[in-house]
C-alpha atoms as a PDB file:
ATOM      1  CA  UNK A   1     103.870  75.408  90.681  1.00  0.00           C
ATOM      2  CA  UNK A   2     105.118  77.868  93.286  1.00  0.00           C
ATOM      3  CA  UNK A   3     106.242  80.915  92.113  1.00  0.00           C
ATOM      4  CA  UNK A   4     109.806  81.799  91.966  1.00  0.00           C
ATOM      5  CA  UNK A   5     111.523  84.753  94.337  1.00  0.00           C
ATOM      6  CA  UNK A   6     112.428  87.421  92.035  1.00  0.00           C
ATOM      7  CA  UNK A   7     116.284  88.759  91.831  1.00  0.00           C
ATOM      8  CA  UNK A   8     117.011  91.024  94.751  1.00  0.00           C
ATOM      9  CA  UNK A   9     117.520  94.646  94.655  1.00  0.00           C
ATOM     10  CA  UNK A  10     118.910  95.795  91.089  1.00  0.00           C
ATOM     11  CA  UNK A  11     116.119  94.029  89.269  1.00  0.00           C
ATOM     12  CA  UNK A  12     113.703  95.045  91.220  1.00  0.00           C
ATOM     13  CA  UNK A  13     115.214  98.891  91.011  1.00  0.00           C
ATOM     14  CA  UNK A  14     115.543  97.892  87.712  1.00  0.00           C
ATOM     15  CA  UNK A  15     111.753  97.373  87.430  1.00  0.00           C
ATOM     16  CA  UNK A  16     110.750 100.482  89.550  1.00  0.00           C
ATOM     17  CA  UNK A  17     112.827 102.742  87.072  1.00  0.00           C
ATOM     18  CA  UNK A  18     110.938 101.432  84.103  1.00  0.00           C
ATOM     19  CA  UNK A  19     107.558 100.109  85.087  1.00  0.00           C
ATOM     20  CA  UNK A  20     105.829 103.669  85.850  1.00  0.00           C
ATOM     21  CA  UNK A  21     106.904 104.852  82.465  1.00  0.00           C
ATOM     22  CA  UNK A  22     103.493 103.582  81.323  1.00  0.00           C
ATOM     23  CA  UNK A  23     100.318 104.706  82.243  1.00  0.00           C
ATOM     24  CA  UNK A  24      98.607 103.423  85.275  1.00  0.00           C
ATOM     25  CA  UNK A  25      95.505 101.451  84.658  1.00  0.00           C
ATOM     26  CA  UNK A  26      92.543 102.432  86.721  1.00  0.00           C
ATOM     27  CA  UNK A  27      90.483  99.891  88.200  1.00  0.00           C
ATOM     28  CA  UNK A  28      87.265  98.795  87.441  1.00  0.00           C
ATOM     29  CA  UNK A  29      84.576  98.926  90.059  1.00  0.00           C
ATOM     30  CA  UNK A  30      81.678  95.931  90.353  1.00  0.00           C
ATOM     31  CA  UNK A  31      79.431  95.862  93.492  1.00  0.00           C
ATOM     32  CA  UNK A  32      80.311  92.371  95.106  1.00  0.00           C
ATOM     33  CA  UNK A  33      79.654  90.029  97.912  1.00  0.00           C
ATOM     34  CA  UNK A  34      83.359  91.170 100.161  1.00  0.00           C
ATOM     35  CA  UNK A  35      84.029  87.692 101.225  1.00  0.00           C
ATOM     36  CA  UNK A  36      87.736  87.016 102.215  1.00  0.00           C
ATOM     37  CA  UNK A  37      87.292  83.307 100.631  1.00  0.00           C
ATOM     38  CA  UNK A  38      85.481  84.489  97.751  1.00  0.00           C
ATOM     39  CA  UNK A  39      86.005  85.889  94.276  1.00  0.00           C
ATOM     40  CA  UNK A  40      84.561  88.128  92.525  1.00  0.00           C
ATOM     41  CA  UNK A  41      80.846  88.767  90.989  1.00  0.00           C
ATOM     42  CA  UNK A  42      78.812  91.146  88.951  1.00  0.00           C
ATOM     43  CA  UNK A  43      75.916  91.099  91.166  1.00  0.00           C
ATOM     44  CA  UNK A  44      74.506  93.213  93.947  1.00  0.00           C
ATOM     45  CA  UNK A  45      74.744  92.016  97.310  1.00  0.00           C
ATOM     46  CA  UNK A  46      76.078  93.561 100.798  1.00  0.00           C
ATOM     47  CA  UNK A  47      79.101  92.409 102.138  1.00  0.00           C
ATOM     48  CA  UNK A  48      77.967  92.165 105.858  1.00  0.00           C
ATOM     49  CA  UNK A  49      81.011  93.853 107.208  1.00  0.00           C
ATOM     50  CA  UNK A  50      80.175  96.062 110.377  1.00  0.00           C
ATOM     51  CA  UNK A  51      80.173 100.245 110.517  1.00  0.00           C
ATOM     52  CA  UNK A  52      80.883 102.077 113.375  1.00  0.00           C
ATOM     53  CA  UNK A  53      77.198 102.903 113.912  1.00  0.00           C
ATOM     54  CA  UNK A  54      76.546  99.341 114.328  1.00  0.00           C
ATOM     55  CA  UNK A  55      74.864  98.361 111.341  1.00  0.00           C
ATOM     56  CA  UNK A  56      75.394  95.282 110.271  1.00  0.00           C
ATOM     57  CA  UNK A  57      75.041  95.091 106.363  1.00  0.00           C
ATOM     58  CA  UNK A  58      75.913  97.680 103.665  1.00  0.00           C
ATOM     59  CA  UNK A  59      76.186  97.486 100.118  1.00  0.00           C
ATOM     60  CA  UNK A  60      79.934  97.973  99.007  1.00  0.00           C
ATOM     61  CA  UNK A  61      81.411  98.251  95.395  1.00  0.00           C
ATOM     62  CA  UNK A  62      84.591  95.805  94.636  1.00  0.00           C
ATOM     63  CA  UNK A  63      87.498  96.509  93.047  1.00  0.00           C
ATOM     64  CA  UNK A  64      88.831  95.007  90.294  1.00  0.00           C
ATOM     65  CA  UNK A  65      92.611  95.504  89.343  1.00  0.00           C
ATOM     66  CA  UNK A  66      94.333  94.075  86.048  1.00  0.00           C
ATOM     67  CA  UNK A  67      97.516  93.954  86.955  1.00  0.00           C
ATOM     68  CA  UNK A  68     100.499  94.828  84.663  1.00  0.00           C
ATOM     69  CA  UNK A  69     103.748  93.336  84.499  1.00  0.00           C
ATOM     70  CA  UNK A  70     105.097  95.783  86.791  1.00  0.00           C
ATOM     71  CA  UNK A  71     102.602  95.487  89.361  1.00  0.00           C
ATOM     72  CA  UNK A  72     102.703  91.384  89.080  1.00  0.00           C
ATOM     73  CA  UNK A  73     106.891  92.081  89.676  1.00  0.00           C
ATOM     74  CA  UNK A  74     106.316  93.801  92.837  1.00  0.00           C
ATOM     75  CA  UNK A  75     103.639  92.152  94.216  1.00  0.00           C
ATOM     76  CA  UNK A  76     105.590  88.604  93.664  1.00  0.00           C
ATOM     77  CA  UNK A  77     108.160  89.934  95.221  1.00  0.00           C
ATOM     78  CA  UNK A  78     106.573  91.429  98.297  1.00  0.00           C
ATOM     79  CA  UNK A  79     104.634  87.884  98.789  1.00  0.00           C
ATOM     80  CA  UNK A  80     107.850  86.084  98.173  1.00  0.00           C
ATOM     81  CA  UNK A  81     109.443  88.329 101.344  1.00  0.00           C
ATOM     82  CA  UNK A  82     106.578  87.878 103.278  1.00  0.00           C
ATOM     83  CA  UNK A  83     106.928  83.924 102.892  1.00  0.00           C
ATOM     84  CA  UNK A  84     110.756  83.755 102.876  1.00  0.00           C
ATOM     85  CA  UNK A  85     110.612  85.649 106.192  1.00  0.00           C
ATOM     86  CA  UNK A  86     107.751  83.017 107.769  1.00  0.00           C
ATOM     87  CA  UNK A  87     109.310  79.646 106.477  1.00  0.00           C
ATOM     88  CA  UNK A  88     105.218  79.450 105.170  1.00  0.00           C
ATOM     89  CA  UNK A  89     104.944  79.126 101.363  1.00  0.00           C
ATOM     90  CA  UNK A  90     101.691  79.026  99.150  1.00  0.00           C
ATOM     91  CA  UNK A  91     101.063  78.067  95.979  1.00  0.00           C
ATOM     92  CA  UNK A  92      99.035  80.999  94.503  1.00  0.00           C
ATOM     93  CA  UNK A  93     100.143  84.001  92.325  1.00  0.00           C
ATOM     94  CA  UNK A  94      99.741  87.045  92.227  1.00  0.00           C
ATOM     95  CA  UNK A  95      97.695  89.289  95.022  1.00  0.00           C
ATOM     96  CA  UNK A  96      96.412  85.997  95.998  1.00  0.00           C
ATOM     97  CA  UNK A  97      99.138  85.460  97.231  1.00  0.00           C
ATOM     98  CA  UNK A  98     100.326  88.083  99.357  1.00  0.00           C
ATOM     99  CA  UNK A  99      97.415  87.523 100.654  1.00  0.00           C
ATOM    100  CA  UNK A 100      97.516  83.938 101.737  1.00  0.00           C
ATOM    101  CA  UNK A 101     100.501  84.635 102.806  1.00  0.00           C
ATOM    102  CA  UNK A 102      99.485  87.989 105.455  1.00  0.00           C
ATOM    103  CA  UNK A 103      96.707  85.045 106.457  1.00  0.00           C
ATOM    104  CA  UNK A 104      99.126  82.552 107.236  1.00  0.00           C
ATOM    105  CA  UNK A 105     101.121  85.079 109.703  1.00  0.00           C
ATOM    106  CA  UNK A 106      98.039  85.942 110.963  1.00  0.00           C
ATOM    107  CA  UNK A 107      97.208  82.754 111.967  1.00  0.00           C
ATOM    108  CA  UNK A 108     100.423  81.203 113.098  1.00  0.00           C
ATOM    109  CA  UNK A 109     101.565  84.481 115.079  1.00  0.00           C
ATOM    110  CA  UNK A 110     100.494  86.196 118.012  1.00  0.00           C
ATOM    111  CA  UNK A 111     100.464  90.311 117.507  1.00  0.00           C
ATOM    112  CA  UNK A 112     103.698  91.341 118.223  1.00  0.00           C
ATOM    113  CA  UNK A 113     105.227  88.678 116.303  1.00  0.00           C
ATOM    114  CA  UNK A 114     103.031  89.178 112.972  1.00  0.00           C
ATOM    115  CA  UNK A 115     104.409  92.625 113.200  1.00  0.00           C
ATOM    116  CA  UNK A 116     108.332  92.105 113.132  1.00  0.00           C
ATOM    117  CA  UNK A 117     107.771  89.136 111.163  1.00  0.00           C
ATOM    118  CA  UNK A 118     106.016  91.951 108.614  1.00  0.00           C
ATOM    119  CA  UNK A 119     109.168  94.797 109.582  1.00  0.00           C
ATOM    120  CA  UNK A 120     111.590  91.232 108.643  1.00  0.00           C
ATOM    121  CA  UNK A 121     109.696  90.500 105.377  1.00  0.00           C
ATOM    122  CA  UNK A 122     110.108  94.265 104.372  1.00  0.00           C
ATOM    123  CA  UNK A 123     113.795  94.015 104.943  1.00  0.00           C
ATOM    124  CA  UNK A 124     114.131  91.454 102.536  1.00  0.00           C
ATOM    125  CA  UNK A 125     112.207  92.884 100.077  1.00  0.00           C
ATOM    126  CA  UNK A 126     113.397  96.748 100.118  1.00  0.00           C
ATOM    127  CA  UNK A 127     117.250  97.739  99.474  1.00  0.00           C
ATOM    128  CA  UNK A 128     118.675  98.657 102.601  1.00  0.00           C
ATOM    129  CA  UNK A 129     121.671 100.769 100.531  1.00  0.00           C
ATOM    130  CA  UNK A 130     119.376 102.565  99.064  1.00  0.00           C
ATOM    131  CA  UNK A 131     116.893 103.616 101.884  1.00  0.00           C
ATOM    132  CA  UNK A 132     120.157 104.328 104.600  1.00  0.00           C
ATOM    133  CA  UNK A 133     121.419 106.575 100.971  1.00  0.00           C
ATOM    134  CA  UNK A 134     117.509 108.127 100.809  1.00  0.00           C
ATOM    135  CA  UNK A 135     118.054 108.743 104.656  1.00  0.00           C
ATOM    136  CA  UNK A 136     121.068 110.802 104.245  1.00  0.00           C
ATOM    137  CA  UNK A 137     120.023 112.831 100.937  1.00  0.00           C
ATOM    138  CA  UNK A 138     116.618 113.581 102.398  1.00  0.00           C
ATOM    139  CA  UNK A 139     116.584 114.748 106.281  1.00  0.00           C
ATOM    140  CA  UNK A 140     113.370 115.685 107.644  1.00  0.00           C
ATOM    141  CA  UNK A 141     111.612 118.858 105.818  1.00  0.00           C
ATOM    142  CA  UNK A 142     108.856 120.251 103.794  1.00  0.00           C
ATOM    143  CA  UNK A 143     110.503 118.688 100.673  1.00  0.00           C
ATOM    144  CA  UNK A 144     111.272 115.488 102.121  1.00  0.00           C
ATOM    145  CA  UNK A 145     107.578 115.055 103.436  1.00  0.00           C
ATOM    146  CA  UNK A 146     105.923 116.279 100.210  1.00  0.00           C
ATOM    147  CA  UNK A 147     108.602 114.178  97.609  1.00  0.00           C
ATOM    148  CA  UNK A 148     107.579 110.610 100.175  1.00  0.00           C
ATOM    149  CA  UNK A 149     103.825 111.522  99.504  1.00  0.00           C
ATOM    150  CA  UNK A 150     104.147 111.835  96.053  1.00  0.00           C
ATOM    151  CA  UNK A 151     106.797 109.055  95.484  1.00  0.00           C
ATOM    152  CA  UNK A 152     104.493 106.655  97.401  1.00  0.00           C
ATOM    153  CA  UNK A 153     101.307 107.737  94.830  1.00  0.00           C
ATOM    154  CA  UNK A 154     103.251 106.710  92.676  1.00  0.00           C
ATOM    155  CA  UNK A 155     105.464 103.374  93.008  1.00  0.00           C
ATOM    156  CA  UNK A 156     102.562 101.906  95.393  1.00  0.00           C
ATOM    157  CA  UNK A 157      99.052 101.884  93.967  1.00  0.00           C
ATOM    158  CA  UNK A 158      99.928  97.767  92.921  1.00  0.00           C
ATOM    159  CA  UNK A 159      99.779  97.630  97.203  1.00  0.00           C
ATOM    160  CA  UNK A 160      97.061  99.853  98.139  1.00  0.00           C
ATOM    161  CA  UNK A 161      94.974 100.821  95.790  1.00  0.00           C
ATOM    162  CA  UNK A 162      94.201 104.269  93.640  1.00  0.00           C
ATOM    163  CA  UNK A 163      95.717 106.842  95.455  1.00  0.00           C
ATOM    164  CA  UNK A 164      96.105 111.126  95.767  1.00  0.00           C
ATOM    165  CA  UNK A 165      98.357 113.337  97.563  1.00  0.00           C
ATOM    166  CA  UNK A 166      96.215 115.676  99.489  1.00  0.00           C
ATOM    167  CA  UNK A 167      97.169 118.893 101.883  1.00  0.00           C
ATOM    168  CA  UNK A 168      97.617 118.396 105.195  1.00  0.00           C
ATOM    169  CA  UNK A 169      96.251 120.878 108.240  1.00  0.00           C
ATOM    170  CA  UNK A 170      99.540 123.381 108.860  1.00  0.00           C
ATOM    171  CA  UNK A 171     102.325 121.749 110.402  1.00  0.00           C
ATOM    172  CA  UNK A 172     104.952 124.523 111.701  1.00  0.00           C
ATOM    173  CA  UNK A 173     102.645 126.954 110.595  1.00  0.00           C
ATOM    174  CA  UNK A 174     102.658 126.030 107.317  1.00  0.00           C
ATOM    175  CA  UNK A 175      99.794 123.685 104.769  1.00  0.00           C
ATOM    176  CA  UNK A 176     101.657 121.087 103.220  1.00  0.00           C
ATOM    177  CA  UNK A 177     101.421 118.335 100.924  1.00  0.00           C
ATOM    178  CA  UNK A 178     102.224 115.449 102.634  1.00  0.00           C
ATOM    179  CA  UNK A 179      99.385 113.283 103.151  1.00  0.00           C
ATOM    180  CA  UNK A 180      98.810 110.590 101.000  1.00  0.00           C
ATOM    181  CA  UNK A 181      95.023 109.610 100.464  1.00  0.00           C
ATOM    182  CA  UNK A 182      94.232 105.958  99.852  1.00  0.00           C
ATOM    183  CA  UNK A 183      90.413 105.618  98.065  1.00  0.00           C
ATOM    184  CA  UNK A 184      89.837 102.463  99.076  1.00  0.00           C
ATOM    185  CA  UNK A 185      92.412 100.240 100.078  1.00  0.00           C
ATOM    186  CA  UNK A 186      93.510  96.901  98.245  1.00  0.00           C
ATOM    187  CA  UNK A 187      94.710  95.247 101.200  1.00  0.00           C
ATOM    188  CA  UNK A 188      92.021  96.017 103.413  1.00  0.00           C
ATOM    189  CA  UNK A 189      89.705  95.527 101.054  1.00  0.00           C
ATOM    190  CA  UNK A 190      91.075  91.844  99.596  1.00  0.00           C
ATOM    191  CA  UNK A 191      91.616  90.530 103.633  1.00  0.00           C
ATOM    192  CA  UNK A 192      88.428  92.119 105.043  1.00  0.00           C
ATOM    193  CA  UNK A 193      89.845  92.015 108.610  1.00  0.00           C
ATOM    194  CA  UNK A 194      90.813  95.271 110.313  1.00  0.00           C
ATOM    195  CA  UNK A 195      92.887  92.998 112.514  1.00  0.00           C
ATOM    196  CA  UNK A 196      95.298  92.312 109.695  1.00  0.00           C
ATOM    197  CA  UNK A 197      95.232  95.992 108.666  1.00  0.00           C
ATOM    198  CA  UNK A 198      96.266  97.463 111.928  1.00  0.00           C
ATOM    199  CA  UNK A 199      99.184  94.624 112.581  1.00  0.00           C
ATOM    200  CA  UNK A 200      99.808  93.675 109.310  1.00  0.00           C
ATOM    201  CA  UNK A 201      99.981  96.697 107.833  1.00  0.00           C
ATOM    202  CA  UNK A 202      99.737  99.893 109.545  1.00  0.00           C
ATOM    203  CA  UNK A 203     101.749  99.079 112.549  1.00  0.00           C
ATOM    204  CA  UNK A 204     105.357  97.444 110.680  1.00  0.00           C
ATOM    205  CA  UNK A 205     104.763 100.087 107.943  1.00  0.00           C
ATOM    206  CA  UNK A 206     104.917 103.082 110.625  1.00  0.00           C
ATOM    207  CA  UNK A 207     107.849 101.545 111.878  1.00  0.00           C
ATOM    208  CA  UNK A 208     110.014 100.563 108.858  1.00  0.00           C
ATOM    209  CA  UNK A 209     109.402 104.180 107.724  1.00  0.00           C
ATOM    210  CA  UNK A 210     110.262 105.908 110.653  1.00  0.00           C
ATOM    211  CA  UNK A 211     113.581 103.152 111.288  1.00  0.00           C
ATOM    212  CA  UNK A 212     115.083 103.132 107.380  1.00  0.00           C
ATOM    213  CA  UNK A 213     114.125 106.639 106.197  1.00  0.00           C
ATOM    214  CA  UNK A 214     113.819 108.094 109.961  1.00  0.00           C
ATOM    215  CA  UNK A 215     110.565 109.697 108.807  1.00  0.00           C
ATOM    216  CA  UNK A 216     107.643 109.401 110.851  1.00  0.00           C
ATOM    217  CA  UNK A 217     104.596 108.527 109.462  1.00  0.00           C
ATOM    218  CA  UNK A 218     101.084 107.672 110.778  1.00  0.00           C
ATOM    219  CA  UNK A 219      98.229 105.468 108.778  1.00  0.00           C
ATOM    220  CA  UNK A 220      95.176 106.624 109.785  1.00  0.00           C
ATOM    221  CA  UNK A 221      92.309 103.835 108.356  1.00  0.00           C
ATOM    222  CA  UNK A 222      88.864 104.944 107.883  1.00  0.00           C
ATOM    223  CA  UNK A 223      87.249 101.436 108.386  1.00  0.00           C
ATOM    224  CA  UNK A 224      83.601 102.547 107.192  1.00  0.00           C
ATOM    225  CA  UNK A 225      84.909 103.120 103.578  1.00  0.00           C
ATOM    226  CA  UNK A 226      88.324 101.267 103.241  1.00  0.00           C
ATOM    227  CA  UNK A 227      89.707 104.434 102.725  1.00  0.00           C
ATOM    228  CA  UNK A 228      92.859 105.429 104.655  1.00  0.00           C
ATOM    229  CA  UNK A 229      95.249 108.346 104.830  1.00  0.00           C
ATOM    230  CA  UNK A 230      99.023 108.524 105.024  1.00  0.00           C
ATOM    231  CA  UNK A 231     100.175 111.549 106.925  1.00  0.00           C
ATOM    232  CA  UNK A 232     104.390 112.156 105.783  1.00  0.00           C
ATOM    233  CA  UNK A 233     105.704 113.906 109.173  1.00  0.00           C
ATOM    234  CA  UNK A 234     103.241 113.013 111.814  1.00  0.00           C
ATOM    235  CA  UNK A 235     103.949 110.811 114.886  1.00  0.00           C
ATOM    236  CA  UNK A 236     100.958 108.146 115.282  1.00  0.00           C
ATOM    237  CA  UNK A 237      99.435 108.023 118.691  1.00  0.00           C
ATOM    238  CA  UNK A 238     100.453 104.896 120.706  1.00  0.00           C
ATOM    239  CA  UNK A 239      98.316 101.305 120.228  1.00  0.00           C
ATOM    240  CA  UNK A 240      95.935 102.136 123.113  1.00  0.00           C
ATOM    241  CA  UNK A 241      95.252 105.594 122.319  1.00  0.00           C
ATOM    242  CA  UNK A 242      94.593 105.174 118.490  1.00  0.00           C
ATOM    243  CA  UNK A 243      91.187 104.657 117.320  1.00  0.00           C
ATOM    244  CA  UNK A 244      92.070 102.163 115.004  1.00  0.00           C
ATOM    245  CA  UNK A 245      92.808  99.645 117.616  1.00  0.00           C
ATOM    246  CA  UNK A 246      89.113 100.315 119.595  1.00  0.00           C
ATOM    247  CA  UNK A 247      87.444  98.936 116.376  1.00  0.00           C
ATOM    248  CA  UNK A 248      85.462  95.578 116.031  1.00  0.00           C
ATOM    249  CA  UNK A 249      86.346  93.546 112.694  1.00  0.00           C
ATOM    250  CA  UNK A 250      83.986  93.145 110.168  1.00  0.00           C
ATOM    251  CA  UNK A 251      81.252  90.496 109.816  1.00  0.00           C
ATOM    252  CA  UNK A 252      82.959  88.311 107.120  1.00  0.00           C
ATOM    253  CA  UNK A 253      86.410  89.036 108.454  1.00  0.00           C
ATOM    254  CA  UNK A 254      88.679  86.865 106.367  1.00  0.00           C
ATOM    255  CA  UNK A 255      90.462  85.250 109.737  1.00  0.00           C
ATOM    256  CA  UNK A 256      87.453  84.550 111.529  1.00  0.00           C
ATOM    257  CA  UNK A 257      85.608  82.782 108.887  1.00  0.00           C
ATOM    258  CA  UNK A 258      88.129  81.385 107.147  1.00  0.00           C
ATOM    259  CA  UNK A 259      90.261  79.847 109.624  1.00  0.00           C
ATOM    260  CA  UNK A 260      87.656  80.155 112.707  1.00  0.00           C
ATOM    261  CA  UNK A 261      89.921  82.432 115.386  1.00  0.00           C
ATOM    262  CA  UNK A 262      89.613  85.498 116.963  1.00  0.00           C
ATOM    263  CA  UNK A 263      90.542  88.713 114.893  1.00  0.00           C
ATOM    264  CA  UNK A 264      92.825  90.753 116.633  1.00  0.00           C
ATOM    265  CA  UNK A 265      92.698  94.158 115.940  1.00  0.00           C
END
């Protein structure tokens, strides 16, 4: 049975204001064969995803999240965007499914039209009121840079992962907190393909930030260890100068086995 879209906006507010009053869960860790098709396992084996030095297998550790009923709320609801915005529906729940459905734009869409089809689905799933009131209340400073890193800790580890605000090299002169370090991200992690990351993710997020809260952002992915870093104030370099983009996908990329086509990242 497919899942149903929840309520727009005040519920989901509604949600935000009362989920994080409980503790986060951490995640448990189990070393796992990182298959975009698979599920997980207990045993030791190497995920054959590729590093930068070229080798071609490494052992990884996978992530297991249990999910409370906040996170299963949000993540619903993103997936629900995602599909509403792509006409493509899918049966499965949960993180499954906002997966299956980032796969389905991936394979249906070329890559500039996974990426507004991304910046439509987060539209529909974030209050416009409420980011154009954010806009106004918080214009670009110190505070506004450091409050985004740690509201993003926060209300987003059901998205990405375990995350830590970390100081960032001087900007005007002055260290700030306004980088947002992501351990090892979920989405990365749960796709395997750095295609998906970079115009799935990173690209429409840079630009729905910068366009709703008019504060630039760049996501810089560190594709060895999944890990990737949020910097609150900082301009990303353009597509062909950002390392990101000169990157081959991993072995078992989720696109290319699963669905046999190029990754394009």
């Amino acid at each position: 049975m497919e899942a149903k879209l929840v309520p727009q906006n005040r519920s989901v507010l509604t949600a935000l204001a009362a989920g994080r009053r409980r503790p986060i869960r951490k995640p448990g860790i189990v070393a796992v064969l990182t298959s975009g098709a698979g599920r997980i396992s207990t045993d030791q084996s190497s995920n054959g995803r590729r590093s930068t030095t070229g080798t071609a297998t490494t052992l990884t550790e996978r992530t297991v999240y249990n999910d409370n009923w906040f996170d299963r709320i949000a993540i619903n609801h993103l997936s629900q965007s995602v599909q509403a915005a792509t006409g493509l529906r899918n049966s499965k729940s949960g993180y499954e499914s906002l997966v299956e459905a980032a796969t389905a734009v991936s394979r249906n869409s070329n890559t500039n039209q996974q990426r507004e089809l991304v910046i439509q689905a987060l539209d529909k799933a974030f209050p416009t009121p409420i980011l154009s009131l954010m806009r106004r209340m918080l214009p670009q400073s110190k505070f506004t840079r450091e409050f985004f890193a740690a509201f993003t800790t926060v209300f987003f580890v059901w998205l990405m992962g375990p995350c830590q605000v970390k100081e960032s090299a001087e900007i005007n002169g002055k260290a700030e907190k306004n980088v947002v370090h992501i351990k090892k991200c979920r989405f990365l992690e749960e796709t395997n393909c750095i295609g998906m990351c970079t115009n799935l993710c990173k690209m429409p997020s840079q630009t729905f930030i910068k366009n709703t809260l008019g504060m630039p952002v760049n996501m810089v992915p560190n594709f060895d260890d999944m890990s990737c870093e949020m910097i609150f104030g900082q301009e990303p370099p353009s597509p062909s100068d950002d390392p990101a983009f000169k990157q081959p996908c991993y072995k078992l990329c989720k696109a290319n086995q699963k669905h046999r086509t190029k990754c394009d990242s």
